[in-house]
C-alpha atoms as a PDB file:
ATOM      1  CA  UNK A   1       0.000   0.000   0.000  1.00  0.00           C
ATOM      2  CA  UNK A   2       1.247   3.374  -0.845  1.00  0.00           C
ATOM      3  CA  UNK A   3       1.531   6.022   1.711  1.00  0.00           C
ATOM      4  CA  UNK A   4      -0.711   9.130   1.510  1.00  0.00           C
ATOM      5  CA  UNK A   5       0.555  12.128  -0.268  1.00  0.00           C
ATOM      6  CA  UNK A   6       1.766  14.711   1.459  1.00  0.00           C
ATOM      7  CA  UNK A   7       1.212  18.465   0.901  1.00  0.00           C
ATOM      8  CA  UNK A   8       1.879  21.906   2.684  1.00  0.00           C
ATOM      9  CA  UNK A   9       0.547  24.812   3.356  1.00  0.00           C
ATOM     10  CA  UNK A  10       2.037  28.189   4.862  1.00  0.00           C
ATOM     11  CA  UNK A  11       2.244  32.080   5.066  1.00  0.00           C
ATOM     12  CA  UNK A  12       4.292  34.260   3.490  1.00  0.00           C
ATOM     13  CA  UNK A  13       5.461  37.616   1.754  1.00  0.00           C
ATOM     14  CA  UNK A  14       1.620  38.482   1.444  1.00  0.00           C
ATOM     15  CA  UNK A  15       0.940  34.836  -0.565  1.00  0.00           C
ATOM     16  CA  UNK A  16      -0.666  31.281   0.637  1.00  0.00           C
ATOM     17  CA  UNK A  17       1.969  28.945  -0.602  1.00  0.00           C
ATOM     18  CA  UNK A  18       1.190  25.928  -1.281  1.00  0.00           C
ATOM     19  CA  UNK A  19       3.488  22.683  -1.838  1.00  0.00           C
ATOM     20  CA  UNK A  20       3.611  18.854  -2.321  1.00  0.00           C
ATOM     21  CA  UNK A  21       0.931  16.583  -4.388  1.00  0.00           C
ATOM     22  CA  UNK A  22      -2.443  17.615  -4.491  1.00  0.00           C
ATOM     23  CA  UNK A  23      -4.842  15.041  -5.523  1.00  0.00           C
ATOM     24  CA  UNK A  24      -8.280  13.627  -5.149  1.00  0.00           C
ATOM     25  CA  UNK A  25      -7.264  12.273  -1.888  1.00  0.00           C
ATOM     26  CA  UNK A  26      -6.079  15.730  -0.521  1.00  0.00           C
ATOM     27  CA  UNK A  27      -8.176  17.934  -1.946  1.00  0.00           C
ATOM     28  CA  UNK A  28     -10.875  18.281   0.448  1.00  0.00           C
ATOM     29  CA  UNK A  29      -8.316  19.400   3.175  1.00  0.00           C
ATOM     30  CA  UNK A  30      -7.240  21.528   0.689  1.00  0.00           C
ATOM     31  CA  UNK A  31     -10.354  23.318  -0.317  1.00  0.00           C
ATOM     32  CA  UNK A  32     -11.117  23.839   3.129  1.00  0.00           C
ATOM     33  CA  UNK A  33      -8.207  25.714   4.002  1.00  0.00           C
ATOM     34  CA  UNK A  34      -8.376  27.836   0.416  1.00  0.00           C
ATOM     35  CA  UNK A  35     -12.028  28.802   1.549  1.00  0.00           C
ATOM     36  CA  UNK A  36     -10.794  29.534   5.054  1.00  0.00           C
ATOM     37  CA  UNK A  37      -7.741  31.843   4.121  1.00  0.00           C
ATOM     38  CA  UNK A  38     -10.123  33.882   1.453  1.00  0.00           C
ATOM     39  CA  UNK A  39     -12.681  34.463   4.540  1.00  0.00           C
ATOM     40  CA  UNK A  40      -9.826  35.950   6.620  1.00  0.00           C
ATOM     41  CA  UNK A  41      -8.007  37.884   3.565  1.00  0.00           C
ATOM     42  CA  UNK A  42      -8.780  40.994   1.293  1.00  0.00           C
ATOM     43  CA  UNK A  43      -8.418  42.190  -1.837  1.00  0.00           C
ATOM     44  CA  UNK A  44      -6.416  40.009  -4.501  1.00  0.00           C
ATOM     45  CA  UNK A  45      -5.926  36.599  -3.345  1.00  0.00           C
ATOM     46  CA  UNK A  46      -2.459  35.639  -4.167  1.00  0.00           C
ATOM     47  CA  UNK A  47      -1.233  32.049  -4.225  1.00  0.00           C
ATOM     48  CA  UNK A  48       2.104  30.322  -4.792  1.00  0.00           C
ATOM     49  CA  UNK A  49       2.212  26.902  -5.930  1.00  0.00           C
ATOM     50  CA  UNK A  50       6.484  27.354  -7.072  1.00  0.00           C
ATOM     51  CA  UNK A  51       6.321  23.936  -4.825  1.00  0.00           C
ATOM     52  CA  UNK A  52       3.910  21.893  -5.942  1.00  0.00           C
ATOM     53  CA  UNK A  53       5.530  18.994  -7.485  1.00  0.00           C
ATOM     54  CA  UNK A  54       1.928  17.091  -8.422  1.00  0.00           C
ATOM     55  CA  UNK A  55      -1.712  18.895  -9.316  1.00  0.00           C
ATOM     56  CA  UNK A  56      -4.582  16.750 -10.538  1.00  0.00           C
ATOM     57  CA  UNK A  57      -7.747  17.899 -11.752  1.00  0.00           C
ATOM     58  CA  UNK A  58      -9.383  17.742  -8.594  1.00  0.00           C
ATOM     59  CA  UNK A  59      -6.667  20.441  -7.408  1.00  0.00           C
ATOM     60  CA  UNK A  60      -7.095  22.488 -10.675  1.00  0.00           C
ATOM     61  CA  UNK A  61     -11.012  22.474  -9.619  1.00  0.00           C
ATOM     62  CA  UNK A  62     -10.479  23.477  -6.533  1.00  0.00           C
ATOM     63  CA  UNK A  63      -8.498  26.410  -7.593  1.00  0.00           C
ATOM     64  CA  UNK A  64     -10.892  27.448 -10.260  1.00  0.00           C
ATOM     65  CA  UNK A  65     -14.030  27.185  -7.245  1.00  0.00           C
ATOM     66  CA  UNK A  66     -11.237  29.339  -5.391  1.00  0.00           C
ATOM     67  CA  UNK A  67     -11.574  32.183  -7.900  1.00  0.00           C
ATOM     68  CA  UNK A  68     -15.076  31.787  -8.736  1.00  0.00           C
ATOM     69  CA  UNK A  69     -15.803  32.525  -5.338  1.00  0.00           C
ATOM     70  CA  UNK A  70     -13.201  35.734  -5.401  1.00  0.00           C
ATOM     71  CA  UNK A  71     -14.691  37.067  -8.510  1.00  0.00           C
ATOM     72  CA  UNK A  72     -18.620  36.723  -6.662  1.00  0.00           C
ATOM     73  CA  UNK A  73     -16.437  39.112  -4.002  1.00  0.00           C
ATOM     74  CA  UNK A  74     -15.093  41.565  -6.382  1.00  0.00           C
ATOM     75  CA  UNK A  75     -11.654  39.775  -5.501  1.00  0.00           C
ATOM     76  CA  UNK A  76      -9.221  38.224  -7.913  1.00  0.00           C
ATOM     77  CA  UNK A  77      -6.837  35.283  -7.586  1.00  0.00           C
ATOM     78  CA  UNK A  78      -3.382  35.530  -8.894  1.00  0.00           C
ATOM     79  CA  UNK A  79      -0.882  32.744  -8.979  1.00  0.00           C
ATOM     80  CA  UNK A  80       2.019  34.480  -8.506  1.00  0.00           C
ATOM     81  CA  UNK A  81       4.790  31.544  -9.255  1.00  0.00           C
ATOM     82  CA  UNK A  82       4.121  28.032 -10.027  1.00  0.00           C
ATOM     83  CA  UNK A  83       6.218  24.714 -10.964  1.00  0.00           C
ATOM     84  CA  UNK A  84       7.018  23.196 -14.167  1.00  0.00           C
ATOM     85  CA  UNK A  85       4.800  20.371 -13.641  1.00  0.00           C
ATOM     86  CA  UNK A  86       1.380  23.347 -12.305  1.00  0.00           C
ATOM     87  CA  UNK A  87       2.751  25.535 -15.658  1.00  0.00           C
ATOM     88  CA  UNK A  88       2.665  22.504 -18.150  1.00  0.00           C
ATOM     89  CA  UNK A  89      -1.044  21.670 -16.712  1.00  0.00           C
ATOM     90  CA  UNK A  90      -2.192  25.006 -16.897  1.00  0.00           C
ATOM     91  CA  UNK A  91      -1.011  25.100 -20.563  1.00  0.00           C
ATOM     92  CA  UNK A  92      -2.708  21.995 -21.528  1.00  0.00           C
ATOM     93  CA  UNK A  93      -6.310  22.905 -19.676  1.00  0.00           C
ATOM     94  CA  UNK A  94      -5.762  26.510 -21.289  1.00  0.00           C
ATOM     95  CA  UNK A  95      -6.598  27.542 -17.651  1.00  0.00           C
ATOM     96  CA  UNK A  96      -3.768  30.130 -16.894  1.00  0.00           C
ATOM     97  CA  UNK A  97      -5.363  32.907 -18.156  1.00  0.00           C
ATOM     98  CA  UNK A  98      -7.712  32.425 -15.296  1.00  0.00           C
ATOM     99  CA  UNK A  99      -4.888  33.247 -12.456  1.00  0.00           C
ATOM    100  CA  UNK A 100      -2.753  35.726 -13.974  1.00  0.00           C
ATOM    101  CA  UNK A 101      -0.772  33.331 -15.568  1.00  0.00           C
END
């Protein structure tokens, strides 16, 4: 049996930062503490996900409910670095438009 992925979250230089693998198994926790840290923030919304070495499309889902719910706000969600591996997704989904990307 394969152990659980493991991602991270944390605080800094005005950004959420994100890192690790986020898949359907994680992705829950995640969305919870996306919806929590737009709650407690204002204006733009800015995310790192520089170390994210894994994003399915449960994750890319997530972040698009992430900046629906901004743009219901007013707000806006800006990725403000990503990995190789978040880049080459966003380029195949045609999604990086959507976060300033």
């Amino acid at each position: 049996m394969m152990a659980k992925d493991i991602w991270t979250a944390r605080n800094a230089d005005d950004a959420l930062i994100l890192g690790g693998e986020i898949d359907y198994s994680v992705t829950p926790d995640v969305r919870e503490l996306l919806l929590k840290a737009v709650r407690e923030s204002n204006g733009t919304f800015r995310l790192s996900l520089g170390d994210v070495h894994y994003l399915d499309s449960s994750g890319l889902a997530v972040l698009i409910e992430t900046r629906r719910i901004l743009m219901m706000d007013g707000r806006e969600l800006k990725v403000t670095d990503a990995s190789p591996q978040v880049r080459k997704l966003f380029s195949l989904t045609q999604v990086g438009i959507l976060f300033g990307m």
